[in-house]
C-alpha atoms as a PDB file:
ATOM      1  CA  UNK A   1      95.349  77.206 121.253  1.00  0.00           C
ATOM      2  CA  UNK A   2      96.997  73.821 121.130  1.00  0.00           C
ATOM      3  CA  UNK A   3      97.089  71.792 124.574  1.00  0.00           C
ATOM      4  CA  UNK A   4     101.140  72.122 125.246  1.00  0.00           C
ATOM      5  CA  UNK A   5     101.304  69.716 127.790  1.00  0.00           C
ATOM      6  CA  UNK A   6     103.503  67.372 127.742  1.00  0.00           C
ATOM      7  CA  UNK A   7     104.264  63.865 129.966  1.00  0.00           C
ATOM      8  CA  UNK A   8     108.407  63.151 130.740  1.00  0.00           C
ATOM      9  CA  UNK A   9     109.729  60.077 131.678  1.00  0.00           C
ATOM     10  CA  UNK A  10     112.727  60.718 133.101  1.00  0.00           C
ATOM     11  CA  UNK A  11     115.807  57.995 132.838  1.00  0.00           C
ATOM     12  CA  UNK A  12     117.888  57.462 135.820  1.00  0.00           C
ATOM     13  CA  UNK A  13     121.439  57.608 134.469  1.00  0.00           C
ATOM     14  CA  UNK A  14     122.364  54.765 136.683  1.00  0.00           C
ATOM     15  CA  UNK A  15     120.189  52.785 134.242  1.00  0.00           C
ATOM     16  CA  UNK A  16     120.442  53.799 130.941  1.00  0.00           C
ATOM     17  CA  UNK A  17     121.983  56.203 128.842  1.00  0.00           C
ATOM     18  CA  UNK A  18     120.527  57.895 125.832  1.00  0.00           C
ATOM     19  CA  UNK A  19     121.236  57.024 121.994  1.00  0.00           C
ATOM     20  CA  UNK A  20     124.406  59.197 121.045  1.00  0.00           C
ATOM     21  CA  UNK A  21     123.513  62.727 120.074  1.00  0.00           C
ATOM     22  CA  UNK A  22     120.380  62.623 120.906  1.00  0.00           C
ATOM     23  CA  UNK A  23     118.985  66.059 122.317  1.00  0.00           C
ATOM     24  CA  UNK A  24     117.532  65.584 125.703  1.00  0.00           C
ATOM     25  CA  UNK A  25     116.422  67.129 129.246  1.00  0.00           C
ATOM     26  CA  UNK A  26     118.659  66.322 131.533  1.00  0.00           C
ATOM     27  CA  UNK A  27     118.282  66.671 135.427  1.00  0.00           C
ATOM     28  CA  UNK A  28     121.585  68.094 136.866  1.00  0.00           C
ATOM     29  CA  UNK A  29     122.762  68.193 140.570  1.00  0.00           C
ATOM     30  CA  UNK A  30     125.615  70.045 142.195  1.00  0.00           C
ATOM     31  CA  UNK A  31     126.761  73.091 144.385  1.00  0.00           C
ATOM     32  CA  UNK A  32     127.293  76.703 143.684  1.00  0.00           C
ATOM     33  CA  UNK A  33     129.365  78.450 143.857  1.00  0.00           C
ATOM     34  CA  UNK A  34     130.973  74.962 143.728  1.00  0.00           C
ATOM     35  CA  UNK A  35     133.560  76.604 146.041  1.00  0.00           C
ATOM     36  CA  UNK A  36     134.736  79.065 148.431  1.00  0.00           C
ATOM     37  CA  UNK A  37     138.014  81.185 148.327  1.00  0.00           C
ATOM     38  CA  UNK A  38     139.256  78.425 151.177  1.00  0.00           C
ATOM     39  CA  UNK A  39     138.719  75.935 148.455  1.00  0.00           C
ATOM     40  CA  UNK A  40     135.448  74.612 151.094  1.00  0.00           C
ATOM     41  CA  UNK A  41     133.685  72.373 148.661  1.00  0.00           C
ATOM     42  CA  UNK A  42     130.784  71.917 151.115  1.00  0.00           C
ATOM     43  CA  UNK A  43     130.146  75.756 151.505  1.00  0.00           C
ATOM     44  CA  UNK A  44     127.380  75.994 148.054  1.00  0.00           C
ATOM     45  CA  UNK A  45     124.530  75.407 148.196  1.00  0.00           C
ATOM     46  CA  UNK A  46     122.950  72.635 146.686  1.00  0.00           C
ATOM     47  CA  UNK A  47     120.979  72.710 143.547  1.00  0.00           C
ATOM     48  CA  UNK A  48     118.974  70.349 141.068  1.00  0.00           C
ATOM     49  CA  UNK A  49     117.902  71.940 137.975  1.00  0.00           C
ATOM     50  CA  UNK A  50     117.131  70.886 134.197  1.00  0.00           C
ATOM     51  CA  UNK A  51     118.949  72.009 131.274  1.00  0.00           C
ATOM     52  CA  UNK A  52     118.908  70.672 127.390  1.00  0.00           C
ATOM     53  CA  UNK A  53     121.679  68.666 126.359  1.00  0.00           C
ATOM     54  CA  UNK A  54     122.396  66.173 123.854  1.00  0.00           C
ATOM     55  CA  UNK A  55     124.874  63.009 125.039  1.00  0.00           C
ATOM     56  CA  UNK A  56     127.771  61.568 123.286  1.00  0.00           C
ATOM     57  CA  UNK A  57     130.230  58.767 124.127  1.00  0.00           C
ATOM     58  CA  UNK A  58     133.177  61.044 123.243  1.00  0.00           C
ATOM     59  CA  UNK A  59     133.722  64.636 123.201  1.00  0.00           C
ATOM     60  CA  UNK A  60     136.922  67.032 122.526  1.00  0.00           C
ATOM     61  CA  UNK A  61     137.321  70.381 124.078  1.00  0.00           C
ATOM     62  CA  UNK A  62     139.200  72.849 122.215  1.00  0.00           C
ATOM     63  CA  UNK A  63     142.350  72.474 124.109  1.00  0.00           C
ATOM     64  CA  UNK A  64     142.439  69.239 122.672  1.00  0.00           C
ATOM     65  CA  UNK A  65     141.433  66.639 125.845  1.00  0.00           C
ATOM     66  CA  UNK A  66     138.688  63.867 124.983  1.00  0.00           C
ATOM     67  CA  UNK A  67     135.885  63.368 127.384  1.00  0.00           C
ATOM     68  CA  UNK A  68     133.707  59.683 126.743  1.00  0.00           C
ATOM     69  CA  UNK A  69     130.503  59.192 128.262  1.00  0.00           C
ATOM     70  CA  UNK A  70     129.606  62.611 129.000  1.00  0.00           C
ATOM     71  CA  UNK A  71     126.337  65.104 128.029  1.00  0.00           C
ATOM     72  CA  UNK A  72     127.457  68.646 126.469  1.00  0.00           C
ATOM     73  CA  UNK A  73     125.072  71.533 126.091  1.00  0.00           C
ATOM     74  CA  UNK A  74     124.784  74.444 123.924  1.00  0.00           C
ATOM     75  CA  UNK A  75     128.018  76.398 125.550  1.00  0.00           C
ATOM     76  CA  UNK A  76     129.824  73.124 125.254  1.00  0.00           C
ATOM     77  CA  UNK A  77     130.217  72.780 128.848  1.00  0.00           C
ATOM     78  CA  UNK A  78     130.483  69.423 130.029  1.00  0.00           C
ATOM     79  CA  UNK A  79     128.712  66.916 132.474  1.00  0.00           C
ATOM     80  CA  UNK A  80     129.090  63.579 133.433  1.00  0.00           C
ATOM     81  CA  UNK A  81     126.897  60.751 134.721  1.00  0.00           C
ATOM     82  CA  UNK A  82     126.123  60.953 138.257  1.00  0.00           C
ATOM     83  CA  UNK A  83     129.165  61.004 140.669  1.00  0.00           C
ATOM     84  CA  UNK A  84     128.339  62.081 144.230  1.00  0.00           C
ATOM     85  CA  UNK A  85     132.093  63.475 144.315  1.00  0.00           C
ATOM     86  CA  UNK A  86     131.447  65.764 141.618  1.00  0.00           C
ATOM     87  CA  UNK A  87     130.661  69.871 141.384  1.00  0.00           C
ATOM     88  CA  UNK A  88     127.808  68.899 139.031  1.00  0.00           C
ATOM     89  CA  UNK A  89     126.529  65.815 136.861  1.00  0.00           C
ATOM     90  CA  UNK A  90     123.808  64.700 135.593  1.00  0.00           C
ATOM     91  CA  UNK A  91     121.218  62.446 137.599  1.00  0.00           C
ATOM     92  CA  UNK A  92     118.272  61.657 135.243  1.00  0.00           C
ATOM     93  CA  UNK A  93     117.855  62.456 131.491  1.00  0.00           C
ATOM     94  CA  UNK A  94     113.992  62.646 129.785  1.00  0.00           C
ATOM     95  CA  UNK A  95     113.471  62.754 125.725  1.00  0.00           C
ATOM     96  CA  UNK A  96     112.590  65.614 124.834  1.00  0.00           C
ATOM     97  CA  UNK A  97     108.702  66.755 124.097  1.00  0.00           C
ATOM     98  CA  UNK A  98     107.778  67.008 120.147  1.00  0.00           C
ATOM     99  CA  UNK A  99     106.771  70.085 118.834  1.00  0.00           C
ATOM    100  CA  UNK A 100     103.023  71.020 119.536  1.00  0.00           C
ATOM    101  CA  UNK A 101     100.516  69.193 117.479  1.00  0.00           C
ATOM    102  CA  UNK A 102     102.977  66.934 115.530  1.00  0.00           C
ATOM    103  CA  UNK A 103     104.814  63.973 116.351  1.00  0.00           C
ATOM    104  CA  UNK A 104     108.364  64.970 115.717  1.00  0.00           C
ATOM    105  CA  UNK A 105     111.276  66.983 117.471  1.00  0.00           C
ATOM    106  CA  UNK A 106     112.233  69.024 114.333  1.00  0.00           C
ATOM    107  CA  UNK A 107     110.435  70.748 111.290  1.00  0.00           C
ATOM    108  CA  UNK A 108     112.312  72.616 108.458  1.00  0.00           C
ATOM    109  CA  UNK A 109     111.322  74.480 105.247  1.00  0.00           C
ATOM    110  CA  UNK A 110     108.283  74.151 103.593  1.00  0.00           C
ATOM    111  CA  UNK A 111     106.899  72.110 106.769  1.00  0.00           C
ATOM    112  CA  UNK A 112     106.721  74.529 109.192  1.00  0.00           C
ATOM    113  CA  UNK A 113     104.406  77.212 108.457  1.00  0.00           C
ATOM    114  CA  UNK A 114     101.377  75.086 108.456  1.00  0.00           C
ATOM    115  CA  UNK A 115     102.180  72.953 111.570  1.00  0.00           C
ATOM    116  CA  UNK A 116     102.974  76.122 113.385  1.00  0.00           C
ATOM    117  CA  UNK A 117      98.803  77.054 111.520  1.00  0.00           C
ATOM    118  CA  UNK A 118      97.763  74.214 113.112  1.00  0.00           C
ATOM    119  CA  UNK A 119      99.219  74.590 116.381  1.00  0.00           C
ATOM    120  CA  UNK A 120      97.752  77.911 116.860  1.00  0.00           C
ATOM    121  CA  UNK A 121      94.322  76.667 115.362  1.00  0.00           C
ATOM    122  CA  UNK A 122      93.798  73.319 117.434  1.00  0.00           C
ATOM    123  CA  UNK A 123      91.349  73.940 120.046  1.00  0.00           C
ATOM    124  CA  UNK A 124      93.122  73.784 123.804  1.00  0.00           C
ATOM    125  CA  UNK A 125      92.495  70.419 124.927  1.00  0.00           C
ATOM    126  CA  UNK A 126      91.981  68.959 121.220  1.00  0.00           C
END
């Protein structure tokens, strides 16, 4: 078995932003629920989790409004930068690892069957 460990170096947002749509970890921060029934913003509890993403400098939602600057992930919900005001953004963001044993993020067609091979073949450790 292949040694699937991986190093991140995680980006704070504050610094740098990632190339546009480029796939990435990103480190989110916010509350949930993000409110009461009272409309309490304070009342959920805090949370920091990481999610996949990909960023963009412009986005449009189906109802037609365009977001810039802003990560979207799979369910095309959107997050922004850091913004201490916010129900959730995005604090740090991390490249994503490549696939084990190679040196890239994506395989397709003939490619694949013998990296996956030699994924499962390499010793752990290797």
């Amino acid at each position: 078995m292949a040694d699937l460990r991986a190093m991140v170096t995680w980006v704070d947002v504050r610094e740098g932003r990632p190339e546009i749509g480029m796939p990435v970890a990103v480190a989110i921060t916010g509350r949930y629920p993000a409110e009461d029934d009272d409309g309490d913003r304070a009342s959920g509890k805090a949370f920091w989790l990481v999610r996949t993403m990909y960023y963009t400098d412009w986005f449009r939602t189906e109802d037609g409004v365009t977001h810039h600057d802003c990560f979207v992930d799979s369910d095309e919900v959107i997050r922004f930068p850091y913004d201490p005001e916010s129900d959730d953004s995005v604090t740090h963001w991390a490249e994503l690892p490549t696939l084990p044993g190679t040196k890239t993020h994506f395989l397709g067609g003939d490619d694949v069957a013998p990296a996956l091979r030699h994924a499962w073949e390499v010793p752990a450790g290797a």
